[in-house]
PDB file of N, CA and C in Angstrom:
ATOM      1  N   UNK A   1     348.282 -39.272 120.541  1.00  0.00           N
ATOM      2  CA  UNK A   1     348.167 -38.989 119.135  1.00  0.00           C
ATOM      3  C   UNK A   1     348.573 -37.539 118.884  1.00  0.00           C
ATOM      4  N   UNK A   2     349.347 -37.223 117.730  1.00  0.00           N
ATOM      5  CA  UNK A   2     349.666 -36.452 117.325  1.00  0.00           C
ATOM      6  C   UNK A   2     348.828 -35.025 116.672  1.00  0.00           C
ATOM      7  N   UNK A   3     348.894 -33.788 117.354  1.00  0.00           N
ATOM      8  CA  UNK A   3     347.248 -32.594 116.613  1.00  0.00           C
ATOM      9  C   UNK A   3     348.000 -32.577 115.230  1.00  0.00           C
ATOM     10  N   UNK A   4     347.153 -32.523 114.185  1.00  0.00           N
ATOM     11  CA  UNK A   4     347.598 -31.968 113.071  1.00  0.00           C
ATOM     12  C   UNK A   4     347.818 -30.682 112.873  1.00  0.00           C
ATOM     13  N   UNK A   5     348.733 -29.920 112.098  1.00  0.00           N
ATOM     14  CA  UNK A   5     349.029 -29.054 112.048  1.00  0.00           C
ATOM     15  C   UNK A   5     347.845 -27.955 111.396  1.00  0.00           C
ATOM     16  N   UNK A   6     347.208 -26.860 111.964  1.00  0.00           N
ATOM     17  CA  UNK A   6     345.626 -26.663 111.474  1.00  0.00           C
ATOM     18  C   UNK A   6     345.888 -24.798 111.164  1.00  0.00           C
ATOM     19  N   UNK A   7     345.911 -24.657 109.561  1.00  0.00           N
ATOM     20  CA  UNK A   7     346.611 -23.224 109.406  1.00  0.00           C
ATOM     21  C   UNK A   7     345.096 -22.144 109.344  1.00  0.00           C
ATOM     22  N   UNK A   8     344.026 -22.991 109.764  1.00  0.00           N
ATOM     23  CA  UNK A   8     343.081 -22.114 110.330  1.00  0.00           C
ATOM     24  C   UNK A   8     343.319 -21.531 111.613  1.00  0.00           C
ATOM     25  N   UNK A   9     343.274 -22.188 112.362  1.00  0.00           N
ATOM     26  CA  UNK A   9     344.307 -21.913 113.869  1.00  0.00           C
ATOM     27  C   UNK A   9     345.056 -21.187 114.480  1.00  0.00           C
ATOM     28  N   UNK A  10     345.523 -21.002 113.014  1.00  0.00           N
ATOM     29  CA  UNK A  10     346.687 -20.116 113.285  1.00  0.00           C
ATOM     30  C   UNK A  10     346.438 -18.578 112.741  1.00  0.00           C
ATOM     31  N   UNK A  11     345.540 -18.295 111.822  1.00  0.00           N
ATOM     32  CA  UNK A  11     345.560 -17.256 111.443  1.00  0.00           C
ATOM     33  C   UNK A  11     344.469 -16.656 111.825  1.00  0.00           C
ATOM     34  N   UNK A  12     343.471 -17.493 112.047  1.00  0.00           N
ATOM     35  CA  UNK A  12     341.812 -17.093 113.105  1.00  0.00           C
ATOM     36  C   UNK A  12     341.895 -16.109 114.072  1.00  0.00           C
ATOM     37  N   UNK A  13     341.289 -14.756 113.848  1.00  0.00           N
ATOM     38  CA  UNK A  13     341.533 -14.244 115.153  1.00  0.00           C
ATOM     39  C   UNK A  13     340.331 -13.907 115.857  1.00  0.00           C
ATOM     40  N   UNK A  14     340.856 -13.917 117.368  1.00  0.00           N
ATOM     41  CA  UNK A  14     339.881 -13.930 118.354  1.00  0.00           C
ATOM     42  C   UNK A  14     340.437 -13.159 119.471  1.00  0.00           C
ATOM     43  N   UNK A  15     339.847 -12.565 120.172  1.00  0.00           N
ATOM     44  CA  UNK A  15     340.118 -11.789 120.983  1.00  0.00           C
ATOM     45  C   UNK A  15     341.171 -11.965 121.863  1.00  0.00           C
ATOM     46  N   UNK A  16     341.604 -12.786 121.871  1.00  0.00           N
ATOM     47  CA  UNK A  16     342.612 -13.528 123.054  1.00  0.00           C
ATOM     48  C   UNK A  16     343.775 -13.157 122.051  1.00  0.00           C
ATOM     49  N   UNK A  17     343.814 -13.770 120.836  1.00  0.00           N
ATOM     50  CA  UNK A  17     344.985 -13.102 119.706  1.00  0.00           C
ATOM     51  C   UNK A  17     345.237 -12.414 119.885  1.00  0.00           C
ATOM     52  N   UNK A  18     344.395 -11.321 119.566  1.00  0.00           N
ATOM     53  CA  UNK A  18     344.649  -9.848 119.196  1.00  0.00           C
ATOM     54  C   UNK A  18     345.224  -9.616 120.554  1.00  0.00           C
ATOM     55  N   UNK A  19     344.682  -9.590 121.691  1.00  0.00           N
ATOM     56  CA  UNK A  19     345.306  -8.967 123.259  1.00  0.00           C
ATOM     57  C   UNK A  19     347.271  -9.530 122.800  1.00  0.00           C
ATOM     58  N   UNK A  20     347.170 -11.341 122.390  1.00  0.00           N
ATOM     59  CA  UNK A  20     348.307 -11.560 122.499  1.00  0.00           C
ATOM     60  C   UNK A  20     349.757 -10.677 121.411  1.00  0.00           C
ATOM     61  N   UNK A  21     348.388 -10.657 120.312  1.00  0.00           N
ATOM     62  CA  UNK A  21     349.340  -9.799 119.643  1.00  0.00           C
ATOM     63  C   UNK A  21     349.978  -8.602 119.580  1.00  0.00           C
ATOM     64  N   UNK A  22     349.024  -7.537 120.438  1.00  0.00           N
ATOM     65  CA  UNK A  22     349.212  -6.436 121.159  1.00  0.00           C
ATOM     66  C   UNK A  22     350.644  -6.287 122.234  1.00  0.00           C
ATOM     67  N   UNK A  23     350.220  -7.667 122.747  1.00  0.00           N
ATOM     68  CA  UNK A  23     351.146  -7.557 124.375  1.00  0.00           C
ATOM     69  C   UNK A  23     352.627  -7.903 123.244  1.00  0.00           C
ATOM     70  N   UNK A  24     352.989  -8.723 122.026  1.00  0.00           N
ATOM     71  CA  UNK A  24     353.801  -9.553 121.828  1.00  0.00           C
ATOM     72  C   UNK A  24     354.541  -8.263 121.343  1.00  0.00           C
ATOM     73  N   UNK A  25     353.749  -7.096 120.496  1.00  0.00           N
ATOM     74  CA  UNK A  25     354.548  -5.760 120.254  1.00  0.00           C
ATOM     75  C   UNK A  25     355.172  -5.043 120.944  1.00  0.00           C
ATOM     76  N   UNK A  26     354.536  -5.002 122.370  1.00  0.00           N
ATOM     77  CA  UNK A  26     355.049  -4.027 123.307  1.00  0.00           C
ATOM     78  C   UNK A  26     356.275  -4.778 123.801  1.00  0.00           C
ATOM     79  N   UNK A  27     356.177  -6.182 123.991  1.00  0.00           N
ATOM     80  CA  UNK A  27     357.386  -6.444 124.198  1.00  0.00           C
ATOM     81  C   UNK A  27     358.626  -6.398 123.299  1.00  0.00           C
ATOM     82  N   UNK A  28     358.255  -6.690 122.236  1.00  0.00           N
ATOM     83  CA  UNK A  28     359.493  -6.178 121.087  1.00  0.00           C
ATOM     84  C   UNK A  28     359.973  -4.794 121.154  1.00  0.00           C
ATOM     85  N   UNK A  29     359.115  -4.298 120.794  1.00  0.00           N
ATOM     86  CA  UNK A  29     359.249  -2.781 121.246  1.00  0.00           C
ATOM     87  C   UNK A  29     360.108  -2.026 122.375  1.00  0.00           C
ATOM     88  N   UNK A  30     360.061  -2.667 123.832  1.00  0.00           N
ATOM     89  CA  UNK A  30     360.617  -2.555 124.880  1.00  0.00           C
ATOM     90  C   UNK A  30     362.029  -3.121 124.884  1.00  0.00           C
ATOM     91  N   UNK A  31     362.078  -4.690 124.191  1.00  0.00           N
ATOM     92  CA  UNK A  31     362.943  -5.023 124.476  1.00  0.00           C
ATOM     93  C   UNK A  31     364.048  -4.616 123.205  1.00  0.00           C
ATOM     94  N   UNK A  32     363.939  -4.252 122.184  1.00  0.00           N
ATOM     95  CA  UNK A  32     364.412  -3.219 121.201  1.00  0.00           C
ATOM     96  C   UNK A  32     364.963  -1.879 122.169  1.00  0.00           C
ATOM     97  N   UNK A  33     364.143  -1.569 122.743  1.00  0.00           N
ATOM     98  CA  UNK A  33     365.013  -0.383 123.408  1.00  0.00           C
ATOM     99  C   UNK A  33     365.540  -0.557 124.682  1.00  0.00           C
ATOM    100  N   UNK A  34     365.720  -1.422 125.734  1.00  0.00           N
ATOM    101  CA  UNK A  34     366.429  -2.394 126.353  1.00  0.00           C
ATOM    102  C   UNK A  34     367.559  -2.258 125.972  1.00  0.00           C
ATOM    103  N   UNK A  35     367.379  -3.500 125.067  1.00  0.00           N
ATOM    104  CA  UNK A  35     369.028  -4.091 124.252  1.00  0.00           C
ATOM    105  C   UNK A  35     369.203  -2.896 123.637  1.00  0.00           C
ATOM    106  N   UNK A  36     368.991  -1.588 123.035  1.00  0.00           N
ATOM    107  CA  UNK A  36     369.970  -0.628 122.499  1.00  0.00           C
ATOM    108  C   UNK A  36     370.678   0.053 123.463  1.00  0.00           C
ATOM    109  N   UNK A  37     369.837   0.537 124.630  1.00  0.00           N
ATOM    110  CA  UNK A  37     370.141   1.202 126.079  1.00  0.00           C
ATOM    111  C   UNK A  37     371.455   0.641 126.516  1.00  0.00           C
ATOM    112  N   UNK A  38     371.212  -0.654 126.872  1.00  0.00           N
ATOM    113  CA  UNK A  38     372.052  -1.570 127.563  1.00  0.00           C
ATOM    114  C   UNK A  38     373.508  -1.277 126.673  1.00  0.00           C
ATOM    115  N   UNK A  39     373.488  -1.615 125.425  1.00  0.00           N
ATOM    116  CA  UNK A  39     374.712  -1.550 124.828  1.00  0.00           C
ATOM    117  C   UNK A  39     375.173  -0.202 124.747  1.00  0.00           C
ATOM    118  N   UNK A  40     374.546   0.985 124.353  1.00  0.00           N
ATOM    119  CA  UNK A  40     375.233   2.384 124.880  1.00  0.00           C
ATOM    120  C   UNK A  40     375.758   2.247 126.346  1.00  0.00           C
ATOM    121  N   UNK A  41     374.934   2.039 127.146  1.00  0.00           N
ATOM    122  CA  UNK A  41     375.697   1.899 128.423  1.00  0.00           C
ATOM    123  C   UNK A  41     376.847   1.507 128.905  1.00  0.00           C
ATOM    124  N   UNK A  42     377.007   0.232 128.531  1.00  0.00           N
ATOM    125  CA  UNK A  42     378.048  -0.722 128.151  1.00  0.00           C
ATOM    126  C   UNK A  42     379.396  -0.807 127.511  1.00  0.00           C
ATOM    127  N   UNK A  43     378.748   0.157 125.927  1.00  0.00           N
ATOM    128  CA  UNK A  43     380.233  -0.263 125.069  1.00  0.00           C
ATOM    129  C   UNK A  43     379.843   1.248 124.426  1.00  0.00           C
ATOM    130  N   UNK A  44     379.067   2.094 124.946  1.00  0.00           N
ATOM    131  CA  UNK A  44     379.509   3.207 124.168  1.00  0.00           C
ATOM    132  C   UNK A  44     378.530   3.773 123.153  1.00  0.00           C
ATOM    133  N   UNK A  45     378.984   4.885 123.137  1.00  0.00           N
ATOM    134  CA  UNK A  45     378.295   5.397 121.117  1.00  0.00           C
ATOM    135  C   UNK A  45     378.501   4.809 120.528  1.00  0.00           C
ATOM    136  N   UNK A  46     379.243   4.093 120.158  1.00  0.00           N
ATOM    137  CA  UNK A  46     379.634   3.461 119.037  1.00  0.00           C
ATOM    138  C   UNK A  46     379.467   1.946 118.371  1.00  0.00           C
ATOM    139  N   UNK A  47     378.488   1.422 120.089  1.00  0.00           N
ATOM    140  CA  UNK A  47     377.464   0.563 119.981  1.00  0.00           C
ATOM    141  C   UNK A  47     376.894   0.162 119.038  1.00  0.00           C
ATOM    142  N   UNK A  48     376.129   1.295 118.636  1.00  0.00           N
ATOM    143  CA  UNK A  48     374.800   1.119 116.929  1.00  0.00           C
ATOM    144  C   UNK A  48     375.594   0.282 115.910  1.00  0.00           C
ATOM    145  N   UNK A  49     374.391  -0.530 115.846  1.00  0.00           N
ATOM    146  CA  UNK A  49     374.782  -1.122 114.666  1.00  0.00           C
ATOM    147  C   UNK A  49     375.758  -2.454 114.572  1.00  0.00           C
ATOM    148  N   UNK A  50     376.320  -3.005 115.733  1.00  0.00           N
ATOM    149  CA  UNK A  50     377.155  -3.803 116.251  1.00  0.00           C
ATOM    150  C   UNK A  50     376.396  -4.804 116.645  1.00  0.00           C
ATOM    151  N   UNK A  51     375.608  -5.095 117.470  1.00  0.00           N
ATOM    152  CA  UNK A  51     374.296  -5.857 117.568  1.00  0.00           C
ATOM    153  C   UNK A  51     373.500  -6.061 117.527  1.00  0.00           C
ATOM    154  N   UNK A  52     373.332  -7.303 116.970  1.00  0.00           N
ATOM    155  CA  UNK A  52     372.299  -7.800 115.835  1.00  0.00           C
ATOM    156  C   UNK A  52     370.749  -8.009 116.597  1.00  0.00           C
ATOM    157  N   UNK A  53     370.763  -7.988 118.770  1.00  0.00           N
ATOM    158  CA  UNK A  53     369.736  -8.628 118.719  1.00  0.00           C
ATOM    159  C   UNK A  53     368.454  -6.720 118.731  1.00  0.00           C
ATOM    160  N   UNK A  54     369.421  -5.641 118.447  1.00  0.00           N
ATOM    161  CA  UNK A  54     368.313  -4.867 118.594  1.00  0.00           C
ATOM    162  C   UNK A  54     367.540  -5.005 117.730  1.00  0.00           C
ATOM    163  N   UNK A  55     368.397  -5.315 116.223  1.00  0.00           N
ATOM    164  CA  UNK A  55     367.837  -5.364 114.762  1.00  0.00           C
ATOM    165  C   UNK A  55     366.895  -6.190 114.620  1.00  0.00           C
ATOM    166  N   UNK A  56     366.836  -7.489 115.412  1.00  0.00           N
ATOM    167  CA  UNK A  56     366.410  -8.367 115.714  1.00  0.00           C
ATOM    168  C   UNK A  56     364.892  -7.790 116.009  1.00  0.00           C
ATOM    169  N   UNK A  57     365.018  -7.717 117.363  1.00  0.00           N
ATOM    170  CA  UNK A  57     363.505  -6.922 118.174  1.00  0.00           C
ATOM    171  C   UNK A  57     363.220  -5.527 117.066  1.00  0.00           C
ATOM    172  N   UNK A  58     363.715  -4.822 116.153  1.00  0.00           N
ATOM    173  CA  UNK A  58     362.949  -4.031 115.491  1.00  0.00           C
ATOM    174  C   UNK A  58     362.148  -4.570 114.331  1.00  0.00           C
ATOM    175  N   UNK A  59     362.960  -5.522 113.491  1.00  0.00           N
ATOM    176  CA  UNK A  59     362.235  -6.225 112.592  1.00  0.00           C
ATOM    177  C   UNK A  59     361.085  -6.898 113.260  1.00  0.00           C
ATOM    178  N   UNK A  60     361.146  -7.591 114.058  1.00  0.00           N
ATOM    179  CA  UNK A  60     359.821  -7.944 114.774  1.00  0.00           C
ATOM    180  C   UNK A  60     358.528  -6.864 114.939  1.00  0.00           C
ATOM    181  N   UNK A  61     358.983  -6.256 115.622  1.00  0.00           N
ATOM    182  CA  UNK A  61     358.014  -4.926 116.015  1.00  0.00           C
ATOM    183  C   UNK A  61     357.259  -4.464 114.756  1.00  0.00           C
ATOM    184  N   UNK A  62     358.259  -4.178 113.869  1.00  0.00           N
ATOM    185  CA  UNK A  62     358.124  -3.344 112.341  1.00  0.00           C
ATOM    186  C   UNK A  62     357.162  -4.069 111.550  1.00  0.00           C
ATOM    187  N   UNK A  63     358.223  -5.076 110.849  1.00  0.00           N
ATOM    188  CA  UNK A  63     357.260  -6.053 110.222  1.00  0.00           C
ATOM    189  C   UNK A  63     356.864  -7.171 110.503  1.00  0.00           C
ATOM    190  N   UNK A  64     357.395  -7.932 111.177  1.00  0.00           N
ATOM    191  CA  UNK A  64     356.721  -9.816 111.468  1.00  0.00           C
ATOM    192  C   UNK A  64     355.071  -9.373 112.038  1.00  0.00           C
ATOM    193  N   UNK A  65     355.348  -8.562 112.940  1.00  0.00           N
ATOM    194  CA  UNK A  65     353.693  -8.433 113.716  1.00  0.00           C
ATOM    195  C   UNK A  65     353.274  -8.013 112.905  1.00  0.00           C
ATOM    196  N   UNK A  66     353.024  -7.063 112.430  1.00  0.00           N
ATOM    197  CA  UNK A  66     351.760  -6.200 111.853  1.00  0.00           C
ATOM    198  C   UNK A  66     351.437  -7.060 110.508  1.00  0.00           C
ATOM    199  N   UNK A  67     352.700  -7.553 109.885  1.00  0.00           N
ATOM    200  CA  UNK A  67     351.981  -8.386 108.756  1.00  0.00           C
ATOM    201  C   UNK A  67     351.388  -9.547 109.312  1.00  0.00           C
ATOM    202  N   UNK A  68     351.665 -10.579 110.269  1.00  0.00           N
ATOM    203  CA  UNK A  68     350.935 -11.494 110.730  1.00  0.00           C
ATOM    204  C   UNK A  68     349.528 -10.962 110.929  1.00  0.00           C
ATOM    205  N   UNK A  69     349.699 -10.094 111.710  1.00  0.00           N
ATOM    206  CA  UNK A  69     347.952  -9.166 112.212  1.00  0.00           C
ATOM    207  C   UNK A  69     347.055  -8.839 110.659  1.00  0.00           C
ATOM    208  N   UNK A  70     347.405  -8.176 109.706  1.00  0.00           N
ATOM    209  CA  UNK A  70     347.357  -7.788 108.466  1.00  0.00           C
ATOM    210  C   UNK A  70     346.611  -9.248 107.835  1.00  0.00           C
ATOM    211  N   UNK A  71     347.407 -10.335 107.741  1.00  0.00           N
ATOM    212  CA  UNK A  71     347.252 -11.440 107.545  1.00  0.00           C
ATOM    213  C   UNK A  71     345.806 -12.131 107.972  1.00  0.00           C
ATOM    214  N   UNK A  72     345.745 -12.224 109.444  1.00  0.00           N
ATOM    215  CA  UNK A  72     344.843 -12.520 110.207  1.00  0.00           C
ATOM    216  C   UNK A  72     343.521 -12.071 110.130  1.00  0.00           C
ATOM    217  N   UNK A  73     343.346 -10.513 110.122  1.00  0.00           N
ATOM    218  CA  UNK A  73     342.573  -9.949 109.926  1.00  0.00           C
ATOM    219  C   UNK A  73     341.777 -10.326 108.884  1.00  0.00           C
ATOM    220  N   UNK A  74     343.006 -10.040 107.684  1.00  0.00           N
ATOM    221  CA  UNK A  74     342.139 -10.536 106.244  1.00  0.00           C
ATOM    222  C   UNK A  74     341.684 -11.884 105.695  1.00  0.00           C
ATOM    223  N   UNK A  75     342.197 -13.148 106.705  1.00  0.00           N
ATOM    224  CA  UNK A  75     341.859 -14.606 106.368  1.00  0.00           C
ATOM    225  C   UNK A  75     340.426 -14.636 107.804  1.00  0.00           C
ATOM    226  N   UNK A  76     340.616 -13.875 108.619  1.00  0.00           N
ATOM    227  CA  UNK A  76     339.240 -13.851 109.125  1.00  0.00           C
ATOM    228  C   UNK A  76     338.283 -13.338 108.571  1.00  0.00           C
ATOM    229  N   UNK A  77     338.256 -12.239 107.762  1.00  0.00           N
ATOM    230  CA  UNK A  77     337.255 -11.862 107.121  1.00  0.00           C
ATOM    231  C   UNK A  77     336.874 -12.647 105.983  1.00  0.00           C
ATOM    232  N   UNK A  78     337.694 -13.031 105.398  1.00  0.00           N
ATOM    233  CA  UNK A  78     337.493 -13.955 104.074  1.00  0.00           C
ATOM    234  C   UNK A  78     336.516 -14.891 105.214  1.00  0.00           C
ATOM    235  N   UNK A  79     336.876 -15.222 105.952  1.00  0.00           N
ATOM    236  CA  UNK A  79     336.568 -17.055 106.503  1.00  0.00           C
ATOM    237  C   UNK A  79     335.404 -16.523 107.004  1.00  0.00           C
ATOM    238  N   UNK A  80     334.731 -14.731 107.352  1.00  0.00           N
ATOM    239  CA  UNK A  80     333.111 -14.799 107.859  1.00  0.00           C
ATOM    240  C   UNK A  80     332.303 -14.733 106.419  1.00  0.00           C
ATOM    241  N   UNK A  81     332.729 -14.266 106.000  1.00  0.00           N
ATOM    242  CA  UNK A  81     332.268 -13.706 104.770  1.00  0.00           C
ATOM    243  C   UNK A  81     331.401 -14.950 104.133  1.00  0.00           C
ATOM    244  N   UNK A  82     332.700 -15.927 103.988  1.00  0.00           N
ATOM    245  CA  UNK A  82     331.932 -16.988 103.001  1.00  0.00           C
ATOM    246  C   UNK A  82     330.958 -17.974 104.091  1.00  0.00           C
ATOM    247  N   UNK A  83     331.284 -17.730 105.669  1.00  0.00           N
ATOM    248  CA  UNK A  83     330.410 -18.712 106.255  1.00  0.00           C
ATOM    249  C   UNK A  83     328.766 -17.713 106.324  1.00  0.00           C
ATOM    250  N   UNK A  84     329.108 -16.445 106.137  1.00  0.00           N
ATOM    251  CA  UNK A  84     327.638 -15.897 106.139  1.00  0.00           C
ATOM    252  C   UNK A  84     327.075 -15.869 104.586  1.00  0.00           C
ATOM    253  N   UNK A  85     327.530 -16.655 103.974  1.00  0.00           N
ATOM    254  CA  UNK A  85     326.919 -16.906 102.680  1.00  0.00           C
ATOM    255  C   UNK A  85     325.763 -18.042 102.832  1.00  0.00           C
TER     256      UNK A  85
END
């Protein structure tokens, strides 16, 4: 049988999250400067801006995480709030 799709689940955080969400930055982060390294190395100064996957790993880093976290945070608090009512 099929899990239903459960958007408590997903935004609930618990300690295991947060570690994952932590570790999921550093890897963007790293691999953002990786893939920029690599392509100076490679093809030059003139690299920047030519590939898309650094832009890629910065938008991640920048905004996808922290607003997911942002997100999380604040649908967990909503969700103690009203169960300690």
């Amino acid at each position: 049988m099929k899990k239903k799709f459960n958007l408590s689940e997903f935004f609930t955080l618990n300690w295991k999250k947060v570690f994952l969400i932590i570790v999921a930055w550093f890897v963007a982060v790293i691999l953002h400067n990786i893939v920029y390294g690599l392509g100076i190395y490679f093809w030059g100064e003139n690299f920047w801006g030519v590939n898309g996957d650094e832009a890629f790993f910065f938008i991640i880093a920048i905004f996808v995480i922290p607003v997911y976290f942002l997100i999380s945070v604040v649908y967990s608090l909503i969700k103690w709030l009203r169960k300690k009512k």
